[in-house]
PDB file of N, CA and C in Angstrom:
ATOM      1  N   UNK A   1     -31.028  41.082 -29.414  1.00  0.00           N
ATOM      2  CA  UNK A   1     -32.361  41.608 -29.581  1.00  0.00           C
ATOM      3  C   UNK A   1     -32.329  42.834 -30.494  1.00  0.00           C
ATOM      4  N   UNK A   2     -31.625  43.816 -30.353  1.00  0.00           N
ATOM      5  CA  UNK A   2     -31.387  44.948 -31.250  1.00  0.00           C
ATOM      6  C   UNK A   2     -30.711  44.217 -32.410  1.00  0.00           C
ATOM      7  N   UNK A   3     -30.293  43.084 -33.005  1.00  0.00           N
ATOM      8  CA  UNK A   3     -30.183  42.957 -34.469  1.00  0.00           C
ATOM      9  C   UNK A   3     -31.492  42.634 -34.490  1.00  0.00           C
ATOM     10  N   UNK A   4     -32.269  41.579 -33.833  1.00  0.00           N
ATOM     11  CA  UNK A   4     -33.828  41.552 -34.677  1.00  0.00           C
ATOM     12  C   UNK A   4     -34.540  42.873 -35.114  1.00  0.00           C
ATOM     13  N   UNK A   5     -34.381  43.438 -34.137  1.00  0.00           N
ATOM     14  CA  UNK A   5     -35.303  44.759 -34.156  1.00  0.00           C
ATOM     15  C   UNK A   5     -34.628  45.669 -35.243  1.00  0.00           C
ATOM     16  N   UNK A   6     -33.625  45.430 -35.930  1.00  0.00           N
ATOM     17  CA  UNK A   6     -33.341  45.999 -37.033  1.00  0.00           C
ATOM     18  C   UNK A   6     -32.533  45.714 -37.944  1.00  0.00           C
ATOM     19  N   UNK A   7     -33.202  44.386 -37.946  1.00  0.00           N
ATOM     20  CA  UNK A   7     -32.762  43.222 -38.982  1.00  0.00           C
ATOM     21  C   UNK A   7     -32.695  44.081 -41.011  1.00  0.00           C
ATOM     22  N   UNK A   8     -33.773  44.926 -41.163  1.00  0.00           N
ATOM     23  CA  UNK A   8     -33.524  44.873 -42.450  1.00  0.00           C
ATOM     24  C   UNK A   8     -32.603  46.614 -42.521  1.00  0.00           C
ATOM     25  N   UNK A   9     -32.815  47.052 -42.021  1.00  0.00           N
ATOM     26  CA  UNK A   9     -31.725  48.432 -41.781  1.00  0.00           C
ATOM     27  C   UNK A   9     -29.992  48.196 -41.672  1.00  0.00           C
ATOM     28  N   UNK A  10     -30.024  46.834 -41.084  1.00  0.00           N
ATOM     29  CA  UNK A  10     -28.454  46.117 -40.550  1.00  0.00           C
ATOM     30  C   UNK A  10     -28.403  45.492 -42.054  1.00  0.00           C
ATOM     31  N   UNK A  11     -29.406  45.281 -43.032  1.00  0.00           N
ATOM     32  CA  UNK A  11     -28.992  44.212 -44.556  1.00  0.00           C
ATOM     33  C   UNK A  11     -29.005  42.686 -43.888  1.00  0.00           C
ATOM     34  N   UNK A  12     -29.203  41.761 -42.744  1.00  0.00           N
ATOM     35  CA  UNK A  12     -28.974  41.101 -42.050  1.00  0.00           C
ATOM     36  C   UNK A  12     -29.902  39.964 -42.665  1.00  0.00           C
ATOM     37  N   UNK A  13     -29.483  38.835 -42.526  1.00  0.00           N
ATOM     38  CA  UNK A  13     -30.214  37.422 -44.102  1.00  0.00           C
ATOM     39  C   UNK A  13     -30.076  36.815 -42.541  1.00  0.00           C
ATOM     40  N   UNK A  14     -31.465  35.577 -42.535  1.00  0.00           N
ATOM     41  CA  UNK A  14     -31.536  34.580 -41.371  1.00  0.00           C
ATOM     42  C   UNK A  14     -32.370  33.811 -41.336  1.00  0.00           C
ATOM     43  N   UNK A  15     -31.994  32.537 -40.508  1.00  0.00           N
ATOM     44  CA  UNK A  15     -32.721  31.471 -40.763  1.00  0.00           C
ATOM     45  C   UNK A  15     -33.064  30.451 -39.705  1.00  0.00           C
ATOM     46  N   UNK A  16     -34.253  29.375 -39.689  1.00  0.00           N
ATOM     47  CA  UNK A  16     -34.210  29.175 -38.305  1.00  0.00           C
ATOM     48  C   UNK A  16     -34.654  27.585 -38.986  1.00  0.00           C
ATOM     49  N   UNK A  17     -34.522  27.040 -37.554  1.00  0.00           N
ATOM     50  CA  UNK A  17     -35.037  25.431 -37.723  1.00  0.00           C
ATOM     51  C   UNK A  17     -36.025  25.778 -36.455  1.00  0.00           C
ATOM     52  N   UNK A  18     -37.582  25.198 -37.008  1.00  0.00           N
ATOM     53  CA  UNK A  18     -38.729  24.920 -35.775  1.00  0.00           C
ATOM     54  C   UNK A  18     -38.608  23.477 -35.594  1.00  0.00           C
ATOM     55  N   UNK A  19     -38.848  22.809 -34.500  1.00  0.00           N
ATOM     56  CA  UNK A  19     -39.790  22.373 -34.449  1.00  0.00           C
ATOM     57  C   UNK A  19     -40.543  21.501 -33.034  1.00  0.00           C
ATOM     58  N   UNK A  20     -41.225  21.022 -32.817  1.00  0.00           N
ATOM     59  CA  UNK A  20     -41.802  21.220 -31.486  1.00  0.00           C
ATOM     60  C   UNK A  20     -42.547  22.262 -30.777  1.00  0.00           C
ATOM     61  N   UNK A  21     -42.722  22.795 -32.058  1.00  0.00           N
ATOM     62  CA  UNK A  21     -43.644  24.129 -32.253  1.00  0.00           C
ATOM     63  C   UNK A  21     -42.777  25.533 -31.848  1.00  0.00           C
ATOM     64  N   UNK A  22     -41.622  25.062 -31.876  1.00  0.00           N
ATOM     65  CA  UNK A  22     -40.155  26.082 -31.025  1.00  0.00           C
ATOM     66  C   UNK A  22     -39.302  26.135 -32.287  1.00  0.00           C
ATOM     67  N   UNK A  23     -38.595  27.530 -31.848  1.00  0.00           N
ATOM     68  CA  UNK A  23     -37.472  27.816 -33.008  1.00  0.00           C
ATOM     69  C   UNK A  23     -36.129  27.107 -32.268  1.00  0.00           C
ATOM     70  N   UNK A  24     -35.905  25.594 -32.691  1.00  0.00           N
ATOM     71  CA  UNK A  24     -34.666  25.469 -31.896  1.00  0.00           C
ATOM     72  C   UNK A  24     -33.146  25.568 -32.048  1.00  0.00           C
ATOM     73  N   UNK A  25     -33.167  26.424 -33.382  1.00  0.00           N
ATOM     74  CA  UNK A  25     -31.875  26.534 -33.898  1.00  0.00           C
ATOM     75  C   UNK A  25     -31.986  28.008 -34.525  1.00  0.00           C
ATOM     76  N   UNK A  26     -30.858  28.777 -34.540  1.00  0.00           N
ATOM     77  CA  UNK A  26     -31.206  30.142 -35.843  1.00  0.00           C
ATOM     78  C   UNK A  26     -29.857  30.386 -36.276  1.00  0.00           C
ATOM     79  N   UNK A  27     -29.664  31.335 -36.964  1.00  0.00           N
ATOM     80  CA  UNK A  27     -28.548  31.842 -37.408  1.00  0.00           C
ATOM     81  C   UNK A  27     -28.685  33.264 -38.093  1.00  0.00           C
ATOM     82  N   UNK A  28     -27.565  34.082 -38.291  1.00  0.00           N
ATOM     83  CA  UNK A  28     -28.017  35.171 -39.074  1.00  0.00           C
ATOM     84  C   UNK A  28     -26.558  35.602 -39.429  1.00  0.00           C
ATOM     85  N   UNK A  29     -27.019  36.302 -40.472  1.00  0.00           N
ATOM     86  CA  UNK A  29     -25.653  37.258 -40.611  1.00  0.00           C
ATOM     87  C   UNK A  29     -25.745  38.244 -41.832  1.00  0.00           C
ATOM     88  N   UNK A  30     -24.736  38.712 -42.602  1.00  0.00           N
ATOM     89  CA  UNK A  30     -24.175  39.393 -43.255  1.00  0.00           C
ATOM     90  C   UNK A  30     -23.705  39.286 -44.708  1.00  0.00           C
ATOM     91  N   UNK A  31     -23.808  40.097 -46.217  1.00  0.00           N
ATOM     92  CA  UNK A  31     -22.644  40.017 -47.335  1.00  0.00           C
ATOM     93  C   UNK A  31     -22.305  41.109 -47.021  1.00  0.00           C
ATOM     94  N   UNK A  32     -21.210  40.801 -46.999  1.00  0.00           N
ATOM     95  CA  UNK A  32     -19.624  42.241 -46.728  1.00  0.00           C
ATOM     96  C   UNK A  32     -19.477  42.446 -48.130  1.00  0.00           C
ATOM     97  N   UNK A  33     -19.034  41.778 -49.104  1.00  0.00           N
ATOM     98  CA  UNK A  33     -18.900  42.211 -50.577  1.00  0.00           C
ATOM     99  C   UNK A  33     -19.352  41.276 -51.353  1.00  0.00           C
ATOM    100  N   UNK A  34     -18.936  41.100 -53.049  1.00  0.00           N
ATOM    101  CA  UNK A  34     -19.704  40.266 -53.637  1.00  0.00           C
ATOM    102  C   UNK A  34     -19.863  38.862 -53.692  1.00  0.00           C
ATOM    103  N   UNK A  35     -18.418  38.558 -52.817  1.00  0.00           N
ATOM    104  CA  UNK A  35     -18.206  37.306 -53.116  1.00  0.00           C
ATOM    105  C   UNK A  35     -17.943  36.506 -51.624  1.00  0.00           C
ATOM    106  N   UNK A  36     -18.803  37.300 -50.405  1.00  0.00           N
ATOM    107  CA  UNK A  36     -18.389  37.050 -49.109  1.00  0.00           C
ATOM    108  C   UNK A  36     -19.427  37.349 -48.178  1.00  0.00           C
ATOM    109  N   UNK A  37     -19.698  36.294 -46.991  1.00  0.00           N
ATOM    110  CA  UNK A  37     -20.923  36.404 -46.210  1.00  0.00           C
ATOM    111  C   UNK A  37     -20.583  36.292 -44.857  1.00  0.00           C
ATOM    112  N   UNK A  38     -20.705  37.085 -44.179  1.00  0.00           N
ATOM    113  CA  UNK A  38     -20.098  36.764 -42.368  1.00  0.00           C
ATOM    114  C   UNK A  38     -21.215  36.300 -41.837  1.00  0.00           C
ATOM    115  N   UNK A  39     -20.927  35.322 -41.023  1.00  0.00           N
ATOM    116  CA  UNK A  39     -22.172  34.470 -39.894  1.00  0.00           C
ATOM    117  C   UNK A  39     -21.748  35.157 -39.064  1.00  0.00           C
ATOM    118  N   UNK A  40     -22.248  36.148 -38.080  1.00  0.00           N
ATOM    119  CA  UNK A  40     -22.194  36.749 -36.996  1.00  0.00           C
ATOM    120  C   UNK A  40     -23.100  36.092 -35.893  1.00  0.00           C
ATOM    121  N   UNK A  41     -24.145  35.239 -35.858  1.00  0.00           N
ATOM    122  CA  UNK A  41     -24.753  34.417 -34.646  1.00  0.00           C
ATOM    123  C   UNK A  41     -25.010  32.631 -35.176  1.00  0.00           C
ATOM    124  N   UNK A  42     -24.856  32.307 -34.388  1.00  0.00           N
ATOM    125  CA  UNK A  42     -25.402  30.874 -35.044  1.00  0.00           C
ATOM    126  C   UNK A  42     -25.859  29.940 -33.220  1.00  0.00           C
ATOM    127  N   UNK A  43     -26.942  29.640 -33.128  1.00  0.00           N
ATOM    128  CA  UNK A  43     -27.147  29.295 -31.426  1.00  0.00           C
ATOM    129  C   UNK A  43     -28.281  28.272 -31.941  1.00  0.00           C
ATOM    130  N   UNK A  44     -27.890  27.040 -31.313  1.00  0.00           N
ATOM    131  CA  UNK A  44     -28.669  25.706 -31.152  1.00  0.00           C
ATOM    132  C   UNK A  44     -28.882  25.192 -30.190  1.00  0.00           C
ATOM    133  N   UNK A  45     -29.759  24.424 -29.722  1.00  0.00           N
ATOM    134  CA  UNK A  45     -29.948  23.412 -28.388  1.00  0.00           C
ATOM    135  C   UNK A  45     -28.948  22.535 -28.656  1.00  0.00           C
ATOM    136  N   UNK A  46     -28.222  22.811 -27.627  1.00  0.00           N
ATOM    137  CA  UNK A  46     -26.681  21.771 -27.337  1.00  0.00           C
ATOM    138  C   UNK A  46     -27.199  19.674 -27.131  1.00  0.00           C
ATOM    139  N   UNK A  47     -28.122  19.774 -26.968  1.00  0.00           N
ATOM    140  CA  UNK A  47     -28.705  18.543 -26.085  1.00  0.00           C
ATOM    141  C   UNK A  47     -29.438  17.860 -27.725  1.00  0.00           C
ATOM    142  N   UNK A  48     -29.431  18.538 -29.172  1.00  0.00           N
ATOM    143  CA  UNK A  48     -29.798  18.089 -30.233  1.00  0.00           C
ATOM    144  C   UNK A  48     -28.881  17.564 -31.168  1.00  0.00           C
ATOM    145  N   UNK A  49     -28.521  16.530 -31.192  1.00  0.00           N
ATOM    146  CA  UNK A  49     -27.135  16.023 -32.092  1.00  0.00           C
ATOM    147  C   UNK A  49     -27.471  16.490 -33.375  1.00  0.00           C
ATOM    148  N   UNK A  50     -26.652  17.186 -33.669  1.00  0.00           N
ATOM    149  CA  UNK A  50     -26.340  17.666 -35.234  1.00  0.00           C
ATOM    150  C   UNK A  50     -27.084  18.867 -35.339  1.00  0.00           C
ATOM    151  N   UNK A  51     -27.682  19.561 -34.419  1.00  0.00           N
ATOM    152  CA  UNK A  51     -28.382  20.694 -34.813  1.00  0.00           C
ATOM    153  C   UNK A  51     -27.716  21.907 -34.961  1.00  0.00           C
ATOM    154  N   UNK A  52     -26.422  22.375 -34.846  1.00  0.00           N
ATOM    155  CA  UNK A  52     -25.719  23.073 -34.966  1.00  0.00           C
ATOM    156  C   UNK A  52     -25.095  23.105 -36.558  1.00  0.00           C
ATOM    157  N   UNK A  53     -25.156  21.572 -36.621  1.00  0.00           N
ATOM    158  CA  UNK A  53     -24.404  21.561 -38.059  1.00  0.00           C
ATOM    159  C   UNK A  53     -25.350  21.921 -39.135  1.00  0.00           C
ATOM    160  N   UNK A  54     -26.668  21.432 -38.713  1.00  0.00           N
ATOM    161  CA  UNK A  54     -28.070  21.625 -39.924  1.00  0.00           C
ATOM    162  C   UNK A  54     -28.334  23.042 -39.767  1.00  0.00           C
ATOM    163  N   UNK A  55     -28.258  23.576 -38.803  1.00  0.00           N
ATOM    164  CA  UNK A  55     -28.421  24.991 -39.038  1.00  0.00           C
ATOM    165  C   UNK A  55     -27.255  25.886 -39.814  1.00  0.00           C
ATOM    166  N   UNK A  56     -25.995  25.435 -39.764  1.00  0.00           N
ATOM    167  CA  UNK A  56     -25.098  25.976 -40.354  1.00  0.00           C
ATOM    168  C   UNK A  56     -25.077  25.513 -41.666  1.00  0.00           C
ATOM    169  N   UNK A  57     -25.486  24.459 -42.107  1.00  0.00           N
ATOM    170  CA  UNK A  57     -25.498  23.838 -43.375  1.00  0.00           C
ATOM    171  C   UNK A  57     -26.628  24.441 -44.439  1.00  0.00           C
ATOM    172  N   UNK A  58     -28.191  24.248 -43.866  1.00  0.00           N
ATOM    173  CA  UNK A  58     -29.033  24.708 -44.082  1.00  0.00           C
ATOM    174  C   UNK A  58     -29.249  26.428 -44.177  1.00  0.00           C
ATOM    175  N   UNK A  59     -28.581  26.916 -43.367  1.00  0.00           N
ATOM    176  CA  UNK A  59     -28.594  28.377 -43.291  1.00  0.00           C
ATOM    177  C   UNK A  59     -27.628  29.052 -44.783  1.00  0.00           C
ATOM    178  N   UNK A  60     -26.560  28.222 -44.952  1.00  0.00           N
ATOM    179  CA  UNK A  60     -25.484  28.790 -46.145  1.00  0.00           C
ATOM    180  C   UNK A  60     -25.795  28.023 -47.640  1.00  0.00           C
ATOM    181  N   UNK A  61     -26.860  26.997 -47.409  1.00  0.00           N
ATOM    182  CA  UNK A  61     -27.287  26.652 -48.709  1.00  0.00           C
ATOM    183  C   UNK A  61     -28.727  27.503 -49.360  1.00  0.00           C
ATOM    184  N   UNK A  62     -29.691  28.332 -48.094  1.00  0.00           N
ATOM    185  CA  UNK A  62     -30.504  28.900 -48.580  1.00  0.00           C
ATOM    186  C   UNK A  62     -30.282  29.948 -48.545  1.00  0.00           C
ATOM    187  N   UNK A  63     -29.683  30.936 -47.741  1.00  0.00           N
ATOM    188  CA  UNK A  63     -29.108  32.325 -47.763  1.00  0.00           C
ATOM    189  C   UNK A  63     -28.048  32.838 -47.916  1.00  0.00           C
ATOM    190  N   UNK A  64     -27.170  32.314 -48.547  1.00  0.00           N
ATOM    191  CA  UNK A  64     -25.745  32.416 -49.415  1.00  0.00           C
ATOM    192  C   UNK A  64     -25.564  32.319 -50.837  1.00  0.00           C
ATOM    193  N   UNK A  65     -26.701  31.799 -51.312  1.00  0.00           N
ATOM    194  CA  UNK A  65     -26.441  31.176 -53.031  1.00  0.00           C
ATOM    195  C   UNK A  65     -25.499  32.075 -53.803  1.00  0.00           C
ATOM    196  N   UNK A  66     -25.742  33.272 -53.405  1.00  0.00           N
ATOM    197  CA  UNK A  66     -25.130  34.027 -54.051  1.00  0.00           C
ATOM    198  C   UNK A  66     -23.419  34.507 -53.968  1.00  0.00           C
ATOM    199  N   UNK A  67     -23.117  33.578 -52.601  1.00  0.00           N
ATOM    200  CA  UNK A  67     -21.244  34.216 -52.751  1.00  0.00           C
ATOM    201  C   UNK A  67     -20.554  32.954 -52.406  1.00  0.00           C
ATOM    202  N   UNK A  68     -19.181  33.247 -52.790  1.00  0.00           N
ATOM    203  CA  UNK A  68     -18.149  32.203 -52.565  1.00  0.00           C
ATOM    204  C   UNK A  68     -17.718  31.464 -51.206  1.00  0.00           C
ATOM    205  N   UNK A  69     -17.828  32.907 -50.645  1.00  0.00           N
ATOM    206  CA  UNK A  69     -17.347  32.378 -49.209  1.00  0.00           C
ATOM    207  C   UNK A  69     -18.154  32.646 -48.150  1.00  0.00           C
ATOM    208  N   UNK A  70     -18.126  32.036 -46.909  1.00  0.00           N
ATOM    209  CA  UNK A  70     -18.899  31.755 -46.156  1.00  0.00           C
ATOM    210  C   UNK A  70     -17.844  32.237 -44.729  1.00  0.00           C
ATOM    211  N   UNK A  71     -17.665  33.460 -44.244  1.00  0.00           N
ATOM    212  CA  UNK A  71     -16.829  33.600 -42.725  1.00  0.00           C
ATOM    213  C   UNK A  71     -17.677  33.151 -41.858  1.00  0.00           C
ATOM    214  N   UNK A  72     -16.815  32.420 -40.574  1.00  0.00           N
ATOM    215  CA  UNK A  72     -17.717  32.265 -39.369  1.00  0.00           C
ATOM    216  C   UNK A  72     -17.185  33.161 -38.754  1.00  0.00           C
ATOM    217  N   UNK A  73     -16.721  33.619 -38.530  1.00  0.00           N
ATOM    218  CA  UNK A  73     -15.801  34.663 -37.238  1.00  0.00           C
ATOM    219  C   UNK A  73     -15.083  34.007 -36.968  1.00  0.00           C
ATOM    220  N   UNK A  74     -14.402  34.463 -35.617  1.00  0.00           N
ATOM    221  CA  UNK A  74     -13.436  33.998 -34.362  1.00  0.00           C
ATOM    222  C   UNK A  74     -13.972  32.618 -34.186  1.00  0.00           C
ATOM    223  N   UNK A  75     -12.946  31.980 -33.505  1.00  0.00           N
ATOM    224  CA  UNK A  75     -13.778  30.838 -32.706  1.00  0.00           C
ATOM    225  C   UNK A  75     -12.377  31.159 -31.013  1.00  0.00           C
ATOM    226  N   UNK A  76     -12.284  31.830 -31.268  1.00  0.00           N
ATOM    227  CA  UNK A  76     -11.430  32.737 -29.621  1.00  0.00           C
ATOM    228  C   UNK A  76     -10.807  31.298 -28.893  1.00  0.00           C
ATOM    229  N   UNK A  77     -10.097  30.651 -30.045  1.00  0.00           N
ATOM    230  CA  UNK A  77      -9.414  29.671 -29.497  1.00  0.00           C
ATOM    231  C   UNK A  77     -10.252  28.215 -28.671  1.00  0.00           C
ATOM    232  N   UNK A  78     -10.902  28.653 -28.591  1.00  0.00           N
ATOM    233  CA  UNK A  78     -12.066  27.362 -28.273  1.00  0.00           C
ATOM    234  C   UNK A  78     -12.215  26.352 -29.128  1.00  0.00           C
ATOM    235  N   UNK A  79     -11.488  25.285 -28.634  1.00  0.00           N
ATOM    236  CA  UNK A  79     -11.837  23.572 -29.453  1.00  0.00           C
ATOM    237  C   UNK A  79     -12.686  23.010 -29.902  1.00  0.00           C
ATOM    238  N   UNK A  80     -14.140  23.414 -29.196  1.00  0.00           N
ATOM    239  CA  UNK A  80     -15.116  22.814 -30.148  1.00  0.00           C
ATOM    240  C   UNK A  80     -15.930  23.554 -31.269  1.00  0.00           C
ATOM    241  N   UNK A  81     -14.980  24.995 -31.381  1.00  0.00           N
ATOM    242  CA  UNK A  81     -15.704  25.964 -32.701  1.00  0.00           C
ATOM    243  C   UNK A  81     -14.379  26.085 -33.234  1.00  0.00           C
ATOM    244  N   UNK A  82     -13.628  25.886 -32.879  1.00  0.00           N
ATOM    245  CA  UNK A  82     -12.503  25.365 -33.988  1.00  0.00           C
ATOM    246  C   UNK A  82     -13.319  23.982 -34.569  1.00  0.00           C
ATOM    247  N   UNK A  83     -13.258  22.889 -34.224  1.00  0.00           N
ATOM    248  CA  UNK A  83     -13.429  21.876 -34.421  1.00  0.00           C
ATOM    249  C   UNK A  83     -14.554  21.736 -35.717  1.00  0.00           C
ATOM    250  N   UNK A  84     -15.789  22.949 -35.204  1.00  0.00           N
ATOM    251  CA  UNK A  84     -16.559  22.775 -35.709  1.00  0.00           C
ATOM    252  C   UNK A  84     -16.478  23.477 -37.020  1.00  0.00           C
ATOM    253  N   UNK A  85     -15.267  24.597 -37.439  1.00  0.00           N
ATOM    254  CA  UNK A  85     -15.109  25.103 -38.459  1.00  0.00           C
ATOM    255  C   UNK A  85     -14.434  24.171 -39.420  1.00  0.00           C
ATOM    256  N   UNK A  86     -13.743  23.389 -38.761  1.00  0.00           N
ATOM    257  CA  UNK A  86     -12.896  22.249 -39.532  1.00  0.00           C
ATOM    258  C   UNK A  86     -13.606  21.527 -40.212  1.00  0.00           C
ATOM    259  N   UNK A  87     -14.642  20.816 -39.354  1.00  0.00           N
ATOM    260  CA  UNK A  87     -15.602  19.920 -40.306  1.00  0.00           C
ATOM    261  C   UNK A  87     -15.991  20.267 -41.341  1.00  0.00           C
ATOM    262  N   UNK A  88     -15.954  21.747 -41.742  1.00  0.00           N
ATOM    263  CA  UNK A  88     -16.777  22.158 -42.667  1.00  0.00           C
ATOM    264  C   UNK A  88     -15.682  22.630 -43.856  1.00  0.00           C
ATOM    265  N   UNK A  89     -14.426  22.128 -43.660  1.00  0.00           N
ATOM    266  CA  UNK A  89     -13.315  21.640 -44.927  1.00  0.00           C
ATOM    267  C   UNK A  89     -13.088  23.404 -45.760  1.00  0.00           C
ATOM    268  N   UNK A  90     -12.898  24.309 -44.458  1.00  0.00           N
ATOM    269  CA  UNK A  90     -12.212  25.739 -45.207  1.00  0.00           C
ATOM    270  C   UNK A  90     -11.612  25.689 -45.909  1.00  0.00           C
ATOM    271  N   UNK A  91     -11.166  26.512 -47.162  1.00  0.00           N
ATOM    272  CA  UNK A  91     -10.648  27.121 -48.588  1.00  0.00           C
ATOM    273  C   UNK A  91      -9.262  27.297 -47.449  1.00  0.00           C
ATOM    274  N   UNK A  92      -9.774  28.389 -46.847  1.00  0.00           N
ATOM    275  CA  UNK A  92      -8.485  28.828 -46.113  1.00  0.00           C
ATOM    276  C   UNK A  92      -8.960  29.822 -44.787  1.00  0.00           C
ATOM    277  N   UNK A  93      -7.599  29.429 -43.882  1.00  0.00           N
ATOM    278  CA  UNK A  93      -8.200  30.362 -42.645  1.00  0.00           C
ATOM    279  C   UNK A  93      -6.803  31.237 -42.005  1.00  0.00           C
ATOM    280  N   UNK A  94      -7.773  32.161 -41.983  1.00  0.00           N
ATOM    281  CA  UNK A  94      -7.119  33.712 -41.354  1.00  0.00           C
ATOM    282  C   UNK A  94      -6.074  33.610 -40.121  1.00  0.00           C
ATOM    283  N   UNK A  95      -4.705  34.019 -40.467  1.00  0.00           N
ATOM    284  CA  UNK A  95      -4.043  33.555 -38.861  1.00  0.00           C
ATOM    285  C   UNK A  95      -4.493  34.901 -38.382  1.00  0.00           C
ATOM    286  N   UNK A  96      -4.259  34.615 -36.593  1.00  0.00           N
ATOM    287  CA  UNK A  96      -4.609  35.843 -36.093  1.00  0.00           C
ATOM    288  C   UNK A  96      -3.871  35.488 -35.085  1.00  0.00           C
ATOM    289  N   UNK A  97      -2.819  36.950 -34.658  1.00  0.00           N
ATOM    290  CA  UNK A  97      -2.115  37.247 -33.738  1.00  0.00           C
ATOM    291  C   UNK A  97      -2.782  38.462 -32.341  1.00  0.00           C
ATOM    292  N   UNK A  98      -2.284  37.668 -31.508  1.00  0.00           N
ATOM    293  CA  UNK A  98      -2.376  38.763 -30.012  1.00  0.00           C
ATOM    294  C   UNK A  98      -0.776  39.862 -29.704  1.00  0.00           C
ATOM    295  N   UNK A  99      -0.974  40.732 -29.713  1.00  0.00           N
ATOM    296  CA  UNK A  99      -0.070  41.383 -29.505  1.00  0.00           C
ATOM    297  C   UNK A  99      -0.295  42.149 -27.651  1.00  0.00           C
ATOM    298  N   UNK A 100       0.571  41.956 -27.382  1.00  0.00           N
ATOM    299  CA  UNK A 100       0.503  42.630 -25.978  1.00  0.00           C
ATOM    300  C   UNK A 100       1.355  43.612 -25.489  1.00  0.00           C
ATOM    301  N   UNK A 101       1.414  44.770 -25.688  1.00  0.00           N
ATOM    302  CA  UNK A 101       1.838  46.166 -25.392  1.00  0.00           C
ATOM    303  C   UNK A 101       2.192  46.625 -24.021  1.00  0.00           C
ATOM    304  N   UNK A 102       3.588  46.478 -23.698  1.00  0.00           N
ATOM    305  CA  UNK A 102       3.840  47.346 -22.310  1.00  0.00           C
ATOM    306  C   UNK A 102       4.882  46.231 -21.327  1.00  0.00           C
TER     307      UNK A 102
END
């Protein structure tokens, strides 16, 4: 709720799918530099086949034109946002280590 409420102060680009007179998909996020865009939310009705993907698809073809790359974040080891980053045929992806101290 506090990114809506200060959506253009945050620089924050977003996009939604209606319909049923409902917003049932959105997304939003970020350009970090010139050639790079972080998706920081992306939330769909689970019970809509493919609506996750049209919002992610749709969201980086109208509010990205402008950079190369497209980050989703983490997917915190979870199989079906791994899965779902895969489909979408990454350049390349970030290893990331846990370190545990003590």
């Amino acid at each position: 709720q506090e990114a809506f409420l200060s959506f253009e102060q945050l620089e924050l680009r977003g996009g939604a799918i209606r319909f049923d007179g409902k917003i049932q998909a959105f997304s939003f996020g970020k350009k970090i530099n010139d050639d790079t865009a972080v998706l920081h939310v992306e939330k769909a009705r689970h019970d809509v086949r493919g609506l996750y993907t049209a919002i992610t698809k749709e969201f980086a073809a109208h509010a990205w034109t402008d950079v190369k790359y497209l980050n989703r974040e983490e997917d915190m080891g979870h199989l079906g946002l791994r899965e779902a980053k895969m489909a979408l045929h990454p350049e390349f992806m970030v290893k990331k280590y846990n370190v545990i101290i003590g």
